[in-house]
Structures are given as C-alpha cells and as structure tokens.
Protein backbone atom coordinates (compact mmCIF):
# COMPACT_ATOMS: atom_id res chain seq x y z
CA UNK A 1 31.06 -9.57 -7.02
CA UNK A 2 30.12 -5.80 -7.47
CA UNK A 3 33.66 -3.46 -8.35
CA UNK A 4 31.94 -0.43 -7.31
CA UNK A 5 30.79 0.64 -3.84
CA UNK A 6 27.07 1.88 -5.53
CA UNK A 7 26.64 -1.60 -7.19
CA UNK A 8 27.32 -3.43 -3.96
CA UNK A 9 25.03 -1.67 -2.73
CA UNK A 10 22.28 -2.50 -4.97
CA UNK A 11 23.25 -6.00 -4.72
CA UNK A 12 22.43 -5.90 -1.10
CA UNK A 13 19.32 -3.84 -1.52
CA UNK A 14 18.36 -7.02 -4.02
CA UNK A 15 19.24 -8.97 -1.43
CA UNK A 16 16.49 -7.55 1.15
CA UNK A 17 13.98 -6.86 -1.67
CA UNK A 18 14.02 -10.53 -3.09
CA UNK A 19 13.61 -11.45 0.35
CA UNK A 20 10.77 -9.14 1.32
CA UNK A 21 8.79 -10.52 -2.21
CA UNK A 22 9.09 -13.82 -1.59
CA UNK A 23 7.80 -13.59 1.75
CA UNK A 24 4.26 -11.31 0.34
CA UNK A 25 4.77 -14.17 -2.89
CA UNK A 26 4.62 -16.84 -0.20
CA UNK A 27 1.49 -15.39 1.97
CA UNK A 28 -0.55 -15.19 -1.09
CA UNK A 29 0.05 -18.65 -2.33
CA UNK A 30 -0.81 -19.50 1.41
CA UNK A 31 -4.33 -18.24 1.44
CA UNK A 32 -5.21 -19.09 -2.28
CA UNK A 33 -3.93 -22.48 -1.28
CA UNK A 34 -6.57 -22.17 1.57
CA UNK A 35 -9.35 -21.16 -0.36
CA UNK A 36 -8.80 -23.87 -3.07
CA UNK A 37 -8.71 -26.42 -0.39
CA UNK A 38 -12.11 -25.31 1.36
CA UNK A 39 -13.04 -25.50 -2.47
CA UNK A 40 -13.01 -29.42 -2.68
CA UNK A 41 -13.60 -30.01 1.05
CA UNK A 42 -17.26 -27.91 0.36
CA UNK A 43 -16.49 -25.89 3.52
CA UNK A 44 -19.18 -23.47 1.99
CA UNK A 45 -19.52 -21.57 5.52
CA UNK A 46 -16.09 -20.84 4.95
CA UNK A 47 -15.93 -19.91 1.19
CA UNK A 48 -16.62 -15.59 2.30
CA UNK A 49 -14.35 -14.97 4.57
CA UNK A 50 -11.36 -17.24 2.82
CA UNK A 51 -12.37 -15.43 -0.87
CA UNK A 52 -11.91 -12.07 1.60
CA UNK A 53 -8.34 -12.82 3.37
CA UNK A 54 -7.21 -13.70 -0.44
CA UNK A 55 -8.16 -10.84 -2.51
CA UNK A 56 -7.32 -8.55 0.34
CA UNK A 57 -3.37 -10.17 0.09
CA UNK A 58 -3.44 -10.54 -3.62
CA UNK A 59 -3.97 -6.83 -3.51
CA UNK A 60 -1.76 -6.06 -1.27
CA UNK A 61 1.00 -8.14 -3.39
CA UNK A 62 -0.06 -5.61 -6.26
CA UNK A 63 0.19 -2.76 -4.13
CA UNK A 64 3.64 -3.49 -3.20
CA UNK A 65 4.61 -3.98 -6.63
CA UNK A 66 5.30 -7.94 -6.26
CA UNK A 67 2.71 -8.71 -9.09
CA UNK A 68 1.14 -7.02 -12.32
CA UNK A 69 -2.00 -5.56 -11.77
CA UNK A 70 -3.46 -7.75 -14.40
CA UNK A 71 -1.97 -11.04 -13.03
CA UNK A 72 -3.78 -9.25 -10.08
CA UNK A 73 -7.05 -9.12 -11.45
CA UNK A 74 -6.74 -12.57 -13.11
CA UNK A 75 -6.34 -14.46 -9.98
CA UNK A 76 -8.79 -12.50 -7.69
CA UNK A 77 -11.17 -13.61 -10.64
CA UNK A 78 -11.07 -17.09 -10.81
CA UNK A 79 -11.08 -17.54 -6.97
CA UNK A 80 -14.39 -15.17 -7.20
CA UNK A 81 -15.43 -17.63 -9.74
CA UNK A 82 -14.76 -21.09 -8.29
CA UNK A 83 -16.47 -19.47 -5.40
CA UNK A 84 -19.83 -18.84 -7.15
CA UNK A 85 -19.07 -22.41 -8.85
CA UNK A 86 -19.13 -24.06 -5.22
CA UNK A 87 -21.89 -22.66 -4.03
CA UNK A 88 -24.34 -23.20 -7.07
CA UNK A 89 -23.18 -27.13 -7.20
C-alpha cells in the first residue's frame, strides 16, 4: 500500500482510470466483434453502417488515449479491408 497521501492518491486515480479503459477497451472489441461476425454471416446490407459504429469507437478509443494512434489506424484498416473483401466475393 501507498506510504504517502499523494501516492494513494494516484493509486486510486489508477483505480478509476483502469476502469474507465477497460470499459472504451471493451466497447470496441464489442463492435469489431460485430462487424467480423456480419463478415462470415454475409450480412452485406449490414457491412456500412457496422464498418461506421467501429471506426467511429476505435477513434474514439484513440482520442481518449486508450490506444496508439497507429494500433488505431491498423485496425480501422483491416476492418475497411475485409469489408471491400466481402463485398467483391
């Protein structure tokens, strides 16, 4: 346990941010999850507006500093990708 009052303090500030991160972490494996599932099913009057809801929260993960803007990039571009793949065959 923390010996000073500032470092219990940042323990429970760690507390709530680990918290907070998992939570954006957790939406954002939700809706790629989503979109990777409509994938195989060939829900292709889907495919838009699922590829939409997940960049829009794996940028907001980035924005809220959860995830590296590369890491960002990288996922938004496969999904974009397996989304083209989908539709062409």
């Amino acid at each position: 346990m923390a010996n000073h009052k500032s470092a219990a303090k940042r323990a429970r500030q760690a507390l709530v941010r680990n918290a907070r991160n998992r939570q954006i972490i957790s939406t954002m494996k939700t809706s790629i999850k989503k979109l990777r599932t409509a994938i195989e099913a060939k829900e292709l009057d889907k495919l838009d507006e699922l590829l939409k809801q997940s960049q829009s929260t794996i940028a907001r993960s980035w924005k809220k500093g959860v995830i590296h803007k590369n890491n960002m990039s990288r996922k938004i571009s496969r999904l974009t990708k397996a989304v083209a793949q989908a539709k062409k065959g």
